[in-house]
N, C-alpha and C. Protein backbone atom coordinates (compact mmCIF):
# COMPACT_ATOMS: atom_id res chain seq x y z
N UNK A 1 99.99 103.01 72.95
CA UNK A 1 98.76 103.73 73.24
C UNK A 1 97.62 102.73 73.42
N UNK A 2 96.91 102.81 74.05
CA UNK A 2 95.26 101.99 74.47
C UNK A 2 94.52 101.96 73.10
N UNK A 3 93.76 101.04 73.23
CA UNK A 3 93.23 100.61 71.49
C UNK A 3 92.31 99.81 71.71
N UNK A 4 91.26 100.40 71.05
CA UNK A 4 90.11 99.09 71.14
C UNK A 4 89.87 97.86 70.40
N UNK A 5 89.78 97.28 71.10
CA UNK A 5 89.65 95.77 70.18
C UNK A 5 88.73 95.46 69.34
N UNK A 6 88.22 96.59 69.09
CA UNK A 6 86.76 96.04 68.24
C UNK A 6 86.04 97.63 68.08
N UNK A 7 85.04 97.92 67.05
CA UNK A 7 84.18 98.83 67.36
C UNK A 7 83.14 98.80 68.59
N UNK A 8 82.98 97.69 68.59
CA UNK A 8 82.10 97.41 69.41
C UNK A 8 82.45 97.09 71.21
N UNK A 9 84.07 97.68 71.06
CA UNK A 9 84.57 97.49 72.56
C UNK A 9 83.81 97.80 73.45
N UNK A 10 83.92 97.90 74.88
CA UNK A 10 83.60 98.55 76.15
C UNK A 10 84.58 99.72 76.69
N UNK A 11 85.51 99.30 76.42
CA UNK A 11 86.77 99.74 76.76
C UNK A 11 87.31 99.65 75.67
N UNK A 12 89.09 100.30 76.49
CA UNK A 12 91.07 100.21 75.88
C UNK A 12 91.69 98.92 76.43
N UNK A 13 91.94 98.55 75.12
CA UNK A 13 93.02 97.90 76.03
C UNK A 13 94.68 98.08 76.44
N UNK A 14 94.92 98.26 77.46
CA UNK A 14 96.18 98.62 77.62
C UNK A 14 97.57 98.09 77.31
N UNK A 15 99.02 98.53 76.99
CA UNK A 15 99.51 97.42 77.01
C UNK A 15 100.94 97.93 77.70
N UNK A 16 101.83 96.39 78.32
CA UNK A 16 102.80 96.86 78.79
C UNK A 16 104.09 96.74 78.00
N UNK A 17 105.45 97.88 78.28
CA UNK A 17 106.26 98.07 77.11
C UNK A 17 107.13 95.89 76.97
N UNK A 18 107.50 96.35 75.66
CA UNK A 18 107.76 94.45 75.15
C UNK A 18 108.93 94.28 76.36
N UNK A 19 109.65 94.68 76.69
CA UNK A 19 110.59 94.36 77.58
C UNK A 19 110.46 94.25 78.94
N UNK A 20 108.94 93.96 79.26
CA UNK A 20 108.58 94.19 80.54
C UNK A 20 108.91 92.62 81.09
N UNK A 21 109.07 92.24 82.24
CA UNK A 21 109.16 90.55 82.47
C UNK A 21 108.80 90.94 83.75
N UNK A 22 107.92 89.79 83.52
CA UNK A 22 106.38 89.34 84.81
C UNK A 22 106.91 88.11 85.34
N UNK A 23 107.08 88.51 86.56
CA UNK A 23 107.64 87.22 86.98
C UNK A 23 106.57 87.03 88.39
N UNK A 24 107.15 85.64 88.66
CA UNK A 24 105.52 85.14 89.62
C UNK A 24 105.43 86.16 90.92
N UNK A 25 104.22 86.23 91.22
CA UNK A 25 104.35 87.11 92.36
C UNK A 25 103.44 87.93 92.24
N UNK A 26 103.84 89.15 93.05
CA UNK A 26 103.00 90.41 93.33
C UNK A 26 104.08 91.29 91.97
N UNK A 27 103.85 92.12 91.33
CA UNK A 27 104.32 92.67 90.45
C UNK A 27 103.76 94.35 89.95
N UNK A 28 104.48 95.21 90.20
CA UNK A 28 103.97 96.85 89.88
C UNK A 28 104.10 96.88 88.44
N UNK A 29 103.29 96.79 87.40
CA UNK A 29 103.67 97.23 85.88
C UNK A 29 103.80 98.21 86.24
N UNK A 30 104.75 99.69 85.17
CA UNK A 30 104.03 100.53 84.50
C UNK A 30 103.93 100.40 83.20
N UNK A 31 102.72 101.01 82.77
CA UNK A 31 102.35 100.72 81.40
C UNK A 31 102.87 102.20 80.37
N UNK A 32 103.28 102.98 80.87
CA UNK A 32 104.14 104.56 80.35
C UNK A 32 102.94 105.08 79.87
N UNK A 33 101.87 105.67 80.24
CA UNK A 33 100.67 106.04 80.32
C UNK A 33 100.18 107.06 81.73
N UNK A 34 100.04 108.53 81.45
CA UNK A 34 98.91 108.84 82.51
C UNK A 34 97.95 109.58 81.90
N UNK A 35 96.69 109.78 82.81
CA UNK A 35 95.74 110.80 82.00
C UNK A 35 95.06 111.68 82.80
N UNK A 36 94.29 112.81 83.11
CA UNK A 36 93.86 113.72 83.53
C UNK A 36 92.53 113.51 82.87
N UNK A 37 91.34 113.32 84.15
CA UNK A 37 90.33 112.99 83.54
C UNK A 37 89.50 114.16 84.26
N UNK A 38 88.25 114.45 83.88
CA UNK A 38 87.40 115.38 84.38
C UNK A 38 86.99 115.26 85.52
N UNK A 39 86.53 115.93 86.67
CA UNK A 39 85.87 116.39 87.45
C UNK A 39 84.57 115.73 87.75
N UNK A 40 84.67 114.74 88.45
CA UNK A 40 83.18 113.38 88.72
C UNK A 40 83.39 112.36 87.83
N UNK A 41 84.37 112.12 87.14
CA UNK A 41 84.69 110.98 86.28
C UNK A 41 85.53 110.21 86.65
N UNK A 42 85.96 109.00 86.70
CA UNK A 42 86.51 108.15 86.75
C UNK A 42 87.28 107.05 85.89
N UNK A 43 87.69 106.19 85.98
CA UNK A 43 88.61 105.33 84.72
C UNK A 43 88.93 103.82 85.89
N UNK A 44 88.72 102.65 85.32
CA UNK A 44 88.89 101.49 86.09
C UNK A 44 90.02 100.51 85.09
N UNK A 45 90.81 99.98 85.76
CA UNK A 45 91.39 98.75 85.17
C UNK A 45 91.19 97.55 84.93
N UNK A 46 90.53 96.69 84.28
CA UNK A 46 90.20 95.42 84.79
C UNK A 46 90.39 94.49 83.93
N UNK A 47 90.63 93.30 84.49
CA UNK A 47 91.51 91.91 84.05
C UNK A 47 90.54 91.83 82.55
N UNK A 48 91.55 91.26 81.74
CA UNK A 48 91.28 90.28 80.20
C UNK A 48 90.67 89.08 81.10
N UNK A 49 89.19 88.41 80.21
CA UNK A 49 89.33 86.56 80.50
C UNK A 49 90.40 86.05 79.59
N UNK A 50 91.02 86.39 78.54
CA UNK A 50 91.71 85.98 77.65
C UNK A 50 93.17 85.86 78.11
N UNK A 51 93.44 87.16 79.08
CA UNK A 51 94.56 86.43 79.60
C UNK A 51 95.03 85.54 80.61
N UNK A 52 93.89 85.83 81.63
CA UNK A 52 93.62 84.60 82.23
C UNK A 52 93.67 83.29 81.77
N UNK A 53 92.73 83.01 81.05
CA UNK A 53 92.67 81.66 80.37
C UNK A 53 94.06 81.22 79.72
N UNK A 54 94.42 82.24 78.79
CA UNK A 54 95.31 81.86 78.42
C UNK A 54 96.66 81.70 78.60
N UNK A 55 96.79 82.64 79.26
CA UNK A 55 97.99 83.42 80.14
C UNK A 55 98.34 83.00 81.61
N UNK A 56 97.08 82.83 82.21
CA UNK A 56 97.33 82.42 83.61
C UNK A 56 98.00 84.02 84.37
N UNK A 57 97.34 85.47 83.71
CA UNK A 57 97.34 86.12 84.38
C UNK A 57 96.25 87.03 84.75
N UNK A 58 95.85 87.52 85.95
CA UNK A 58 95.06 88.13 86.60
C UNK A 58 95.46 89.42 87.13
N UNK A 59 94.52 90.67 87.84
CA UNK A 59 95.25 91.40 88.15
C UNK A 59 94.64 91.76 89.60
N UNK A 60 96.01 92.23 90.93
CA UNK A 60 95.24 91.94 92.19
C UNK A 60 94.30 93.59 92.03
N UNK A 61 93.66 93.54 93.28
CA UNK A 61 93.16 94.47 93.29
C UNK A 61 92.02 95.13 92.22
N UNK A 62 91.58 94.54 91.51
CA UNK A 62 90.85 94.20 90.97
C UNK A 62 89.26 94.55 90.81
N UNK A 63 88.19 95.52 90.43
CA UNK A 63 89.06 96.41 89.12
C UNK A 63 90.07 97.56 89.97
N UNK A 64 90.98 98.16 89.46
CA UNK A 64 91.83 99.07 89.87
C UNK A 64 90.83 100.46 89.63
N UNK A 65 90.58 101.76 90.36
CA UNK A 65 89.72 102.80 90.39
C UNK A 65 91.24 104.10 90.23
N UNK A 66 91.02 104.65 89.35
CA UNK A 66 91.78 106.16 88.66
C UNK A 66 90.73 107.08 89.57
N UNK A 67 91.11 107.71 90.52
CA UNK A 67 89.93 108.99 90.55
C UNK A 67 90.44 110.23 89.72
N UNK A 68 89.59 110.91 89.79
CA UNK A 68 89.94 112.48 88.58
C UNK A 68 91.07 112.95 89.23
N UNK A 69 91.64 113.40 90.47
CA UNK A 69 92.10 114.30 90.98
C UNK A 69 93.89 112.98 90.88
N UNK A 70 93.69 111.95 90.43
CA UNK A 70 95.33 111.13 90.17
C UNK A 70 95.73 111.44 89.10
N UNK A 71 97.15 112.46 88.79
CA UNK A 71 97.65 112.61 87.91
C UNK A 71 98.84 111.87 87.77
N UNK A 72 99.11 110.93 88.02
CA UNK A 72 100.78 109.97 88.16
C UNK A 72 100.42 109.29 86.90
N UNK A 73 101.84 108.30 86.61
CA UNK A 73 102.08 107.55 85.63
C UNK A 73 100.70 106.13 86.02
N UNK A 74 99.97 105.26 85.16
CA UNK A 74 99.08 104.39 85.46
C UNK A 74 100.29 103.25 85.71
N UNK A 75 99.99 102.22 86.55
CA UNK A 75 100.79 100.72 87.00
C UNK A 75 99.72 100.05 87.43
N UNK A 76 100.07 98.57 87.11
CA UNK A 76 99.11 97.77 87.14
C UNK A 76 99.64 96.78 87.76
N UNK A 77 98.49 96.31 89.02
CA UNK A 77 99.56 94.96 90.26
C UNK A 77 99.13 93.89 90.03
């Protein structure tokens, strides 16, 4: 489940299941997550600096935009 890192987050952070393997490239997560959001609302994805830095990963497309009316599973490229 999404979890904030802090009280003082902005955001969730998301995560993908432990058996996931990221290999170099273009890559579809899914993260086993969808949500149904209200009517003029929205939800964005957007990269950690932490994993960047640390990780050396980024995410394309960048921030990713949920509109209200997407009910599918969330994936992250």
């Amino acid at each position: 489940m999404p979890t904030k890192g802090s009280e003082q987050a902005a955001g969730y952070d998301l995560y993908v299941p432990k058996d996931t393997i990221i290999n170099p490239g273009r890559n579809i997560i899914p993260i086993d997550i969808a949500i149904a959001l209200c009517l003029g609302y929205e939800a964005q994805i957007r990269p950690r600096s932490g994993l960047a830095l640390n990780e050396g990963l980024g995410l394309l497309n960048s921030p990713g935009t949920l509109d209200a009316d997407y009910r599918g599973e969330i994936c992250i490229i």
